[in-house]
PDB file of N, CA and C in Angstrom:
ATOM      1  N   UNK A   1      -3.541  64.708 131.714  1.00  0.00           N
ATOM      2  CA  UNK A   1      -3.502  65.658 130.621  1.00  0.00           C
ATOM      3  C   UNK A   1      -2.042  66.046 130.386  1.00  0.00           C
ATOM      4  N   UNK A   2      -1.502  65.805 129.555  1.00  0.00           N
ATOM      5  CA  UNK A   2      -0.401  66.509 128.364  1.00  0.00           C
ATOM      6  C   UNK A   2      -0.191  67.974 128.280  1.00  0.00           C
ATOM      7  N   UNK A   3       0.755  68.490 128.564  1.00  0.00           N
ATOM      8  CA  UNK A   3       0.798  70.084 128.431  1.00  0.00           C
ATOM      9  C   UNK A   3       1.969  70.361 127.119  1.00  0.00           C
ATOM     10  N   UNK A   4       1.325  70.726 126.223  1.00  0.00           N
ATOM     11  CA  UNK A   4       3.252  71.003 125.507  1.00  0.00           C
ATOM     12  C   UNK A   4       3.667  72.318 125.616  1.00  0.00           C
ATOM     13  N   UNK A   5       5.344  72.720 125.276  1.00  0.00           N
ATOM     14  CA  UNK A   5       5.920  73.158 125.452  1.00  0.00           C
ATOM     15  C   UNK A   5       6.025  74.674 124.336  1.00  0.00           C
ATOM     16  N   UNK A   6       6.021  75.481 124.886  1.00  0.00           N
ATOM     17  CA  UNK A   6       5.451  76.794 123.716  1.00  0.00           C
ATOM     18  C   UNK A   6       7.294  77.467 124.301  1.00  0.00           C
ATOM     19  N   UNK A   7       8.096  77.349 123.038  1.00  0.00           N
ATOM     20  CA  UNK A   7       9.521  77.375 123.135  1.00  0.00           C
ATOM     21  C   UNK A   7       9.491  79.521 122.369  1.00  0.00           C
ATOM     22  N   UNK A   8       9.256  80.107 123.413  1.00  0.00           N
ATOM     23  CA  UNK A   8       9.391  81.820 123.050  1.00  0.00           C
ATOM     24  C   UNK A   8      10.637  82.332 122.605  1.00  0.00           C
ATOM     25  N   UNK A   9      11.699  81.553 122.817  1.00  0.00           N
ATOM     26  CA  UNK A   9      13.127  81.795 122.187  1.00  0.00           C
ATOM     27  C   UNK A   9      13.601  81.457 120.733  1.00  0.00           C
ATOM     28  N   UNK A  10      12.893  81.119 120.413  1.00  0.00           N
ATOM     29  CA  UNK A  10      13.014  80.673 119.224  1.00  0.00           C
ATOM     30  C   UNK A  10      13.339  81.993 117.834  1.00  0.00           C
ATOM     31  N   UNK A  11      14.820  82.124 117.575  1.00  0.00           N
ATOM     32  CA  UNK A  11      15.231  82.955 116.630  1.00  0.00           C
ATOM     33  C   UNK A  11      14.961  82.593 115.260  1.00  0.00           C
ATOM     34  N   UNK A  12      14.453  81.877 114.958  1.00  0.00           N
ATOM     35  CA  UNK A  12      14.088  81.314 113.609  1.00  0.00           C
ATOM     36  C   UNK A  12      13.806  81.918 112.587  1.00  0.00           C
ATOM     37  N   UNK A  13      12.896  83.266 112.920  1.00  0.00           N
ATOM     38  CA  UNK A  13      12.345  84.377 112.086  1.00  0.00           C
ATOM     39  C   UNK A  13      12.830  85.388 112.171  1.00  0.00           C
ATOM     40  N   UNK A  14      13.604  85.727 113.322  1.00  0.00           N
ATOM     41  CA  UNK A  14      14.001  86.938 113.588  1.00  0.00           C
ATOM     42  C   UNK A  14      15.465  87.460 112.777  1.00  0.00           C
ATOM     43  N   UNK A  15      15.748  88.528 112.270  1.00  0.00           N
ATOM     44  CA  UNK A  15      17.048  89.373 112.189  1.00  0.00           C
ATOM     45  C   UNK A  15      17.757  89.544 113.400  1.00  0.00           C
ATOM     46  N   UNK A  16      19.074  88.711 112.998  1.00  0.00           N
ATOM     47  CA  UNK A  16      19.834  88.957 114.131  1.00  0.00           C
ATOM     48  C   UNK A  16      21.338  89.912 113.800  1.00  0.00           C
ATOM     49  N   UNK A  17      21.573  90.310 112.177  1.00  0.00           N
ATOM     50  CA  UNK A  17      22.130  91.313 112.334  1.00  0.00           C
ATOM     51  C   UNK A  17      21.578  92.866 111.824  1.00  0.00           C
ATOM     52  N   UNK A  18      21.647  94.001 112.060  1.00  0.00           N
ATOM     53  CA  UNK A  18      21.384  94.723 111.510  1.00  0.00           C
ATOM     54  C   UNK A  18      22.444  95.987 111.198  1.00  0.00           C
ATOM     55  N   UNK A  19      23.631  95.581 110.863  1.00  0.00           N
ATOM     56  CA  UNK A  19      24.633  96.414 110.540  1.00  0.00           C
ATOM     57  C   UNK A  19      25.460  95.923 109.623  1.00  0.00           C
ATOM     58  N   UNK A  20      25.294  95.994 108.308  1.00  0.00           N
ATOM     59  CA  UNK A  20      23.891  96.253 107.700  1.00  0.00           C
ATOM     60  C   UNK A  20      22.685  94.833 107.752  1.00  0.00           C
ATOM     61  N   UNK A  21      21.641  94.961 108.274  1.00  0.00           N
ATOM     62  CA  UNK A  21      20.620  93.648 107.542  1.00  0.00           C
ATOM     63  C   UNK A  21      20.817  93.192 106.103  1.00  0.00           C
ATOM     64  N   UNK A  22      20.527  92.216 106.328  1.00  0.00           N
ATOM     65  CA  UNK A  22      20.789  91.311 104.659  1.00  0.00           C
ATOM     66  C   UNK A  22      19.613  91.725 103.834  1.00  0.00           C
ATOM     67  N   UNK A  23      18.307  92.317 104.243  1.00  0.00           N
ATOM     68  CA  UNK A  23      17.472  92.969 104.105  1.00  0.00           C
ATOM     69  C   UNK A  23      17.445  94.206 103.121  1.00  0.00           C
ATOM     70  N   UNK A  24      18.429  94.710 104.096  1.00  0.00           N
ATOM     71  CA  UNK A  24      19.472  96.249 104.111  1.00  0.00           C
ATOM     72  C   UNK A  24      19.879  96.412 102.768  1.00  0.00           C
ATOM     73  N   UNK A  25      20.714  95.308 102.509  1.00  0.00           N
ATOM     74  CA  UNK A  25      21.647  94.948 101.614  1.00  0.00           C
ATOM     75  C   UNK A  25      20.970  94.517  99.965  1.00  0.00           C
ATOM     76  N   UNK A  26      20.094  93.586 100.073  1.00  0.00           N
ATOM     77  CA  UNK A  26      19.016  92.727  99.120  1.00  0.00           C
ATOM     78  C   UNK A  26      18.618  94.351  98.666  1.00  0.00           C
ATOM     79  N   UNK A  27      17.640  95.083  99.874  1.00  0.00           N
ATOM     80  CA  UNK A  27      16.926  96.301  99.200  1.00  0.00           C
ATOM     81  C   UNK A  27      17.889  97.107  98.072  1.00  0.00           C
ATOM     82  N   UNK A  28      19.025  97.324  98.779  1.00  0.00           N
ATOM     83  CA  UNK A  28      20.338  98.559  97.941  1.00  0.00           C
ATOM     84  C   UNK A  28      20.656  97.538  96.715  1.00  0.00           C
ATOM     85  N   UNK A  29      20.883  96.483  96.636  1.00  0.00           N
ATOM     86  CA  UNK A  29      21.237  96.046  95.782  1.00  0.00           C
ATOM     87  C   UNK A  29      20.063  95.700  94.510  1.00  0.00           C
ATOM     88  N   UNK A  30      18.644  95.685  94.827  1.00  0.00           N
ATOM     89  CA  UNK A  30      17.546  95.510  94.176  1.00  0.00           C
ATOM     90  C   UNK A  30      17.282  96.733  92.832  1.00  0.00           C
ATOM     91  N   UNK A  31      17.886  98.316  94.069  1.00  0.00           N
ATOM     92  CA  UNK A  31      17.670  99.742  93.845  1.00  0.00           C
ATOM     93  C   UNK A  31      18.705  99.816  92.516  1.00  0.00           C
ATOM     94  N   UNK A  32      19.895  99.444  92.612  1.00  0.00           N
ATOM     95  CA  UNK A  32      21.363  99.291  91.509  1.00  0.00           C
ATOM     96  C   UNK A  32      20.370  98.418  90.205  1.00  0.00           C
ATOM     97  N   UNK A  33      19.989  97.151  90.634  1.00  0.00           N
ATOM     98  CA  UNK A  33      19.409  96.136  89.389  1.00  0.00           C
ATOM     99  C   UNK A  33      18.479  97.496  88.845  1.00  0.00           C
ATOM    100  N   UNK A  34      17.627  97.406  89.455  1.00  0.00           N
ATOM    101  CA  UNK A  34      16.464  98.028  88.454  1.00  0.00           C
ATOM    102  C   UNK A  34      16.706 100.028  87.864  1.00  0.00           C
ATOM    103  N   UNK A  35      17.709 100.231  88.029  1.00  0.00           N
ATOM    104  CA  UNK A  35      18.369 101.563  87.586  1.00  0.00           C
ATOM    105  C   UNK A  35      17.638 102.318  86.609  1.00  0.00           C
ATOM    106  N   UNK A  36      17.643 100.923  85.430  1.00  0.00           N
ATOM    107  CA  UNK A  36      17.168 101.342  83.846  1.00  0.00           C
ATOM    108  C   UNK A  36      15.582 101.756  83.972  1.00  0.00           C
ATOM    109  N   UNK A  37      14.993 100.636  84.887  1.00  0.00           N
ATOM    110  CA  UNK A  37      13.623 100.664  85.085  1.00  0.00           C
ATOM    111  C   UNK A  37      13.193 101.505  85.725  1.00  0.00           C
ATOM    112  N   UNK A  38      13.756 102.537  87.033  1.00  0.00           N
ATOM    113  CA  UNK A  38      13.679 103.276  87.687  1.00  0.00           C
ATOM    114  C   UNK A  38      13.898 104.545  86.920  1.00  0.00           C
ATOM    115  N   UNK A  39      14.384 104.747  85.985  1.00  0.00           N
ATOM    116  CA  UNK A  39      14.603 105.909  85.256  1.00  0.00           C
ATOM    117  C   UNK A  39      13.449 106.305  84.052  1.00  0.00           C
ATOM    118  N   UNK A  40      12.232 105.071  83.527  1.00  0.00           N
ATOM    119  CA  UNK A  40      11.591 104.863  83.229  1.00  0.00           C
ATOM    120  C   UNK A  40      10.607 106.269  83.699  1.00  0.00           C
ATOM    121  N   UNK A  41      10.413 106.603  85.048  1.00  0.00           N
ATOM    122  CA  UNK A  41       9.655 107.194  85.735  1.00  0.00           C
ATOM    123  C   UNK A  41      10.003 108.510  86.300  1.00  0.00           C
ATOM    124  N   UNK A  42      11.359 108.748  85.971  1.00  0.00           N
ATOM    125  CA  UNK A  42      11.810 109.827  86.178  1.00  0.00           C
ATOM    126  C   UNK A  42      11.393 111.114  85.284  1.00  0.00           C
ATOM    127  N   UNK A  43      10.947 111.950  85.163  1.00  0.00           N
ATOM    128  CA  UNK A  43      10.172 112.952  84.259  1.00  0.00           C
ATOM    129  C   UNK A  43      11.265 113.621  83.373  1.00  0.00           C
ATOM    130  N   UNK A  44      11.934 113.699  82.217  1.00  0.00           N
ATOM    131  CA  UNK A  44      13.088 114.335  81.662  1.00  0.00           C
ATOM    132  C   UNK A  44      14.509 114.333  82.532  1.00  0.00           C
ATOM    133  N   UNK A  45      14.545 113.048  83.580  1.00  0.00           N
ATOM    134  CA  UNK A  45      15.643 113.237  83.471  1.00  0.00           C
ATOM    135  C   UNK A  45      16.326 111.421  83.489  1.00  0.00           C
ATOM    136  N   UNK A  46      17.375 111.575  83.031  1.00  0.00           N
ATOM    137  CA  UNK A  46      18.276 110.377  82.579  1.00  0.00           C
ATOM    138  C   UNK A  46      19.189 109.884  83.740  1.00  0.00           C
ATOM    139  N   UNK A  47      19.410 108.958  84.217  1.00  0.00           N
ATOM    140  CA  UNK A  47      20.842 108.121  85.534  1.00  0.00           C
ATOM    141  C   UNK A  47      21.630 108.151  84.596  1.00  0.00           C
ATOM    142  N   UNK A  48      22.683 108.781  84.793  1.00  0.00           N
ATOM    143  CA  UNK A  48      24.272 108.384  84.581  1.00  0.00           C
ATOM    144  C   UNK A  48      24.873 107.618  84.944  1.00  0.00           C
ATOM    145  N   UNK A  49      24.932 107.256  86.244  1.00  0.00           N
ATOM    146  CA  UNK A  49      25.445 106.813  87.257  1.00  0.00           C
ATOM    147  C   UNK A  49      24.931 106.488  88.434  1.00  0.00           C
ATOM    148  N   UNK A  50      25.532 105.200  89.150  1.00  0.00           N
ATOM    149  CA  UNK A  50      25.075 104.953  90.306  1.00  0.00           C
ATOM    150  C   UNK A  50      25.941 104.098  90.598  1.00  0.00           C
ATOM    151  N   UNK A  51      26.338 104.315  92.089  1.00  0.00           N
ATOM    152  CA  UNK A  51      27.128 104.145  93.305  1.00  0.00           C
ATOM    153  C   UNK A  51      26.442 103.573  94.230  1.00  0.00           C
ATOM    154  N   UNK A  52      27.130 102.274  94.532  1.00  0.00           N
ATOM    155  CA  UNK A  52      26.196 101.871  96.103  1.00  0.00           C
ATOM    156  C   UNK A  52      26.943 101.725  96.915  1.00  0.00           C
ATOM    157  N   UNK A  53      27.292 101.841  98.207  1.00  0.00           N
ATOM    158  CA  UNK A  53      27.911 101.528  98.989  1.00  0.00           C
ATOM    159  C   UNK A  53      27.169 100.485  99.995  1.00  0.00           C
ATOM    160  N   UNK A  54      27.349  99.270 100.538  1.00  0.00           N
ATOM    161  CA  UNK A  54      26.398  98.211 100.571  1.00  0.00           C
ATOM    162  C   UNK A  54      27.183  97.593 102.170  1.00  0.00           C
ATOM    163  N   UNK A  55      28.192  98.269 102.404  1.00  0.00           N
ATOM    164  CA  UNK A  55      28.657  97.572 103.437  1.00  0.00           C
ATOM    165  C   UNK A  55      28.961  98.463 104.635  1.00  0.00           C
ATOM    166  N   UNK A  56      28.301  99.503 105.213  1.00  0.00           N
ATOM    167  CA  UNK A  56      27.925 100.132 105.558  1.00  0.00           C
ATOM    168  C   UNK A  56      27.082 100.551 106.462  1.00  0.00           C
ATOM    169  N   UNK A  57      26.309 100.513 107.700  1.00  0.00           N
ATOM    170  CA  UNK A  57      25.312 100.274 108.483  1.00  0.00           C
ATOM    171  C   UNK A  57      24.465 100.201 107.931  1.00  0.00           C
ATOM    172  N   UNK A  58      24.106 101.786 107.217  1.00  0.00           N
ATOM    173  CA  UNK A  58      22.877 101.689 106.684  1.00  0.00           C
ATOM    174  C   UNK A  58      23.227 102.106 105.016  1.00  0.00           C
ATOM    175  N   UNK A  59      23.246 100.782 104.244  1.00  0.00           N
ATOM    176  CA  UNK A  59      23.453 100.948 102.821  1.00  0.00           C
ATOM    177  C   UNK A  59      22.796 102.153 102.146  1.00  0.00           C
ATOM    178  N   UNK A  60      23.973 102.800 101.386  1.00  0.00           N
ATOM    179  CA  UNK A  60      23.548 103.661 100.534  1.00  0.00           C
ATOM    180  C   UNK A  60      23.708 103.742  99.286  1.00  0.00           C
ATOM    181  N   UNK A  61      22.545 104.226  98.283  1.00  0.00           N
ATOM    182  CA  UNK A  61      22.456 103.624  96.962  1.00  0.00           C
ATOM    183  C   UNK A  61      22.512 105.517  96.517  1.00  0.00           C
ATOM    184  N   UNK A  62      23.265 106.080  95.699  1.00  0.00           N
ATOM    185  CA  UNK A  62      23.678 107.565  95.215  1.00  0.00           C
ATOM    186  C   UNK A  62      23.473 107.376  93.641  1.00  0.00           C
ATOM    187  N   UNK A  63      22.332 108.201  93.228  1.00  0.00           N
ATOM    188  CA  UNK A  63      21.558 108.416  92.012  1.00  0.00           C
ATOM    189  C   UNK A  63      22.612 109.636  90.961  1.00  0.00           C
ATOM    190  N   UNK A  64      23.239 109.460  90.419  1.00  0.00           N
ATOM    191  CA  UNK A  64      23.931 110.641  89.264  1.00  0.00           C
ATOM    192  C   UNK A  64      22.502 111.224  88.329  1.00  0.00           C
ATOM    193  N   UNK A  65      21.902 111.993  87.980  1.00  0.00           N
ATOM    194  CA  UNK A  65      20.973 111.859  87.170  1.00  0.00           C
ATOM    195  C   UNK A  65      21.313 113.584  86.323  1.00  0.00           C
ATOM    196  N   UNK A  66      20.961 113.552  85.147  1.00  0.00           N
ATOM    197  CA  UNK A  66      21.065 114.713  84.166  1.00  0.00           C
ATOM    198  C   UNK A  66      19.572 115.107  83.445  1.00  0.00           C
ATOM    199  N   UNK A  67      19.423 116.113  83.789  1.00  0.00           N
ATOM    200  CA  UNK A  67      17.920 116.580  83.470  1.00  0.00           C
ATOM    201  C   UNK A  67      18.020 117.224  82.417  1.00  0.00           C
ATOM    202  N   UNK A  68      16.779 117.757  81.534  1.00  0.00           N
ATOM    203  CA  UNK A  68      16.959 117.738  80.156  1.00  0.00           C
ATOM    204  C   UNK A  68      17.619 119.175  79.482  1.00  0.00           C
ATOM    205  N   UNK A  69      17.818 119.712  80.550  1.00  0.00           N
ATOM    206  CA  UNK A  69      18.415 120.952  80.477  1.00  0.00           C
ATOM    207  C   UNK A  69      20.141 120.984  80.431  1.00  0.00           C
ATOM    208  N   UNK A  70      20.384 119.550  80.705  1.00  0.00           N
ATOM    209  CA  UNK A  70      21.386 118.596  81.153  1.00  0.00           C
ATOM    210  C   UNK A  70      22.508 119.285  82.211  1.00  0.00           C
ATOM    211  N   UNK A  71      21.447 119.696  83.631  1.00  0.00           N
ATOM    212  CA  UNK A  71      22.329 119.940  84.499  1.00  0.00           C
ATOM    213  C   UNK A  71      22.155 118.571  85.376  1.00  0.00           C
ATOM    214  N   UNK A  72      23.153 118.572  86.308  1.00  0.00           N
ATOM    215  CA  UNK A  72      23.193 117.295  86.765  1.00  0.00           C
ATOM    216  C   UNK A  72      22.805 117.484  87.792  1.00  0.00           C
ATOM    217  N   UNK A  73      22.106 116.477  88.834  1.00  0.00           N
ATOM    218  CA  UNK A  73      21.465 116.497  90.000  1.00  0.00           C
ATOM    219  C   UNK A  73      21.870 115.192  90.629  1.00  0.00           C
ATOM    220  N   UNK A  74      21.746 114.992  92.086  1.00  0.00           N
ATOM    221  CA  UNK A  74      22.219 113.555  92.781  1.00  0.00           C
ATOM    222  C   UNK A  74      21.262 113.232  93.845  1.00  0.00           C
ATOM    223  N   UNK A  75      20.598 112.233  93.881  1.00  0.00           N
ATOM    224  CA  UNK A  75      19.538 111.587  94.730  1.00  0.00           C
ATOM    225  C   UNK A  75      20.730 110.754  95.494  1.00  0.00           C
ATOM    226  N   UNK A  76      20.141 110.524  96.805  1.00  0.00           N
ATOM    227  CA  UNK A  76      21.065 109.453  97.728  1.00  0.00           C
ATOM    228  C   UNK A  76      20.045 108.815  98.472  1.00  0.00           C
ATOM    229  N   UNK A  77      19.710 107.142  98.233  1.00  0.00           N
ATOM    230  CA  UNK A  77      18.712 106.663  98.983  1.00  0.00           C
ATOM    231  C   UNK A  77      19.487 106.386  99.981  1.00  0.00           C
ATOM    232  N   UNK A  78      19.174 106.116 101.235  1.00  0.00           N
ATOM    233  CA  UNK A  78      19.932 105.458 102.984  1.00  0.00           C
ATOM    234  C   UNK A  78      18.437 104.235 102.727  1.00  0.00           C
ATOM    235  N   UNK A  79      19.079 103.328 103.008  1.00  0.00           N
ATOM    236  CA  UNK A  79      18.063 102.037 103.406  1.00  0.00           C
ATOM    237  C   UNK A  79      18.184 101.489 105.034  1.00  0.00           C
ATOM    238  N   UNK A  80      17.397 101.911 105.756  1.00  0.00           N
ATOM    239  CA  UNK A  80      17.546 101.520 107.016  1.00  0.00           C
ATOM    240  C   UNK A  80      16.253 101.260 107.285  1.00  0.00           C
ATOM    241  N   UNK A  81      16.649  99.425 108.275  1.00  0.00           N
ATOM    242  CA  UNK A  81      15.427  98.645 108.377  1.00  0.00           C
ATOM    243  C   UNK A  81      14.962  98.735 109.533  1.00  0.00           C
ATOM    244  N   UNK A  82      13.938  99.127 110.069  1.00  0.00           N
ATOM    245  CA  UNK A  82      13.500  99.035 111.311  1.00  0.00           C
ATOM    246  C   UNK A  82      13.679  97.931 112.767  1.00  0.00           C
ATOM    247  N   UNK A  83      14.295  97.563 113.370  1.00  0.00           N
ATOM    248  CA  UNK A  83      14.313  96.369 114.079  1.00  0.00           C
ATOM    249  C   UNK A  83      12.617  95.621 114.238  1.00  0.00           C
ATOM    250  N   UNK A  84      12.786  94.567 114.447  1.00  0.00           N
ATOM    251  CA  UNK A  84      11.649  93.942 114.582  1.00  0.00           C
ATOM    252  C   UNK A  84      11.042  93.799 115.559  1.00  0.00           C
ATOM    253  N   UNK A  85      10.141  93.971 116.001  1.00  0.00           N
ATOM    254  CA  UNK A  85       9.137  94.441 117.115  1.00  0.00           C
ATOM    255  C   UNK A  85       8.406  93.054 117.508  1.00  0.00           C
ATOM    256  N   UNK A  86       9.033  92.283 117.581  1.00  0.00           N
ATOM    257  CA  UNK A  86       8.487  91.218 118.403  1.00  0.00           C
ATOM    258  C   UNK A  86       8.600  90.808 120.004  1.00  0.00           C
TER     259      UNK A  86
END
């Protein structure tokens, strides 16, 4: 009988950086693309602006937004990915 070899080291799937993950990075940069679309859902208020900082441990994507009263307000997403639990 033949036994094969079950290779447990195998990094193939795994994240091997996470400062920032490319993950990290893809997400913050996804958050910048869809700005227009994201503001869609915002209730009376409008993005001015947005700032990402992407290189960073944990990327941060900073919302400018003006509400209809047109005072200004600032959302700051942090994108941080959980390590992988394998």
């Amino acid at each position: 009988m033949e036994f094969g070899i079950l290779n447990l080291e195998s990094n193939a799937m795994k994240t091997s950086s996470y400062n920032p993950s490319p993950l990290e990075v893809d997400f913050a940069n996804a958050l910048f693309i869809l700005q227009k679309e994201l503001e869609k859902h915002l209730q009376d208020n409008q993005i001015v602006h947005v700032e990402t900082n992407i290189k960073r441990d944990n990327p941060m994507v900073k919302f400018n937004l003006l509400d209809k009263d047109g005072d200004p307000h600032e959302i700051v997403v942090r994108i941080i990915q959980i390590p992988d639990k394998f």
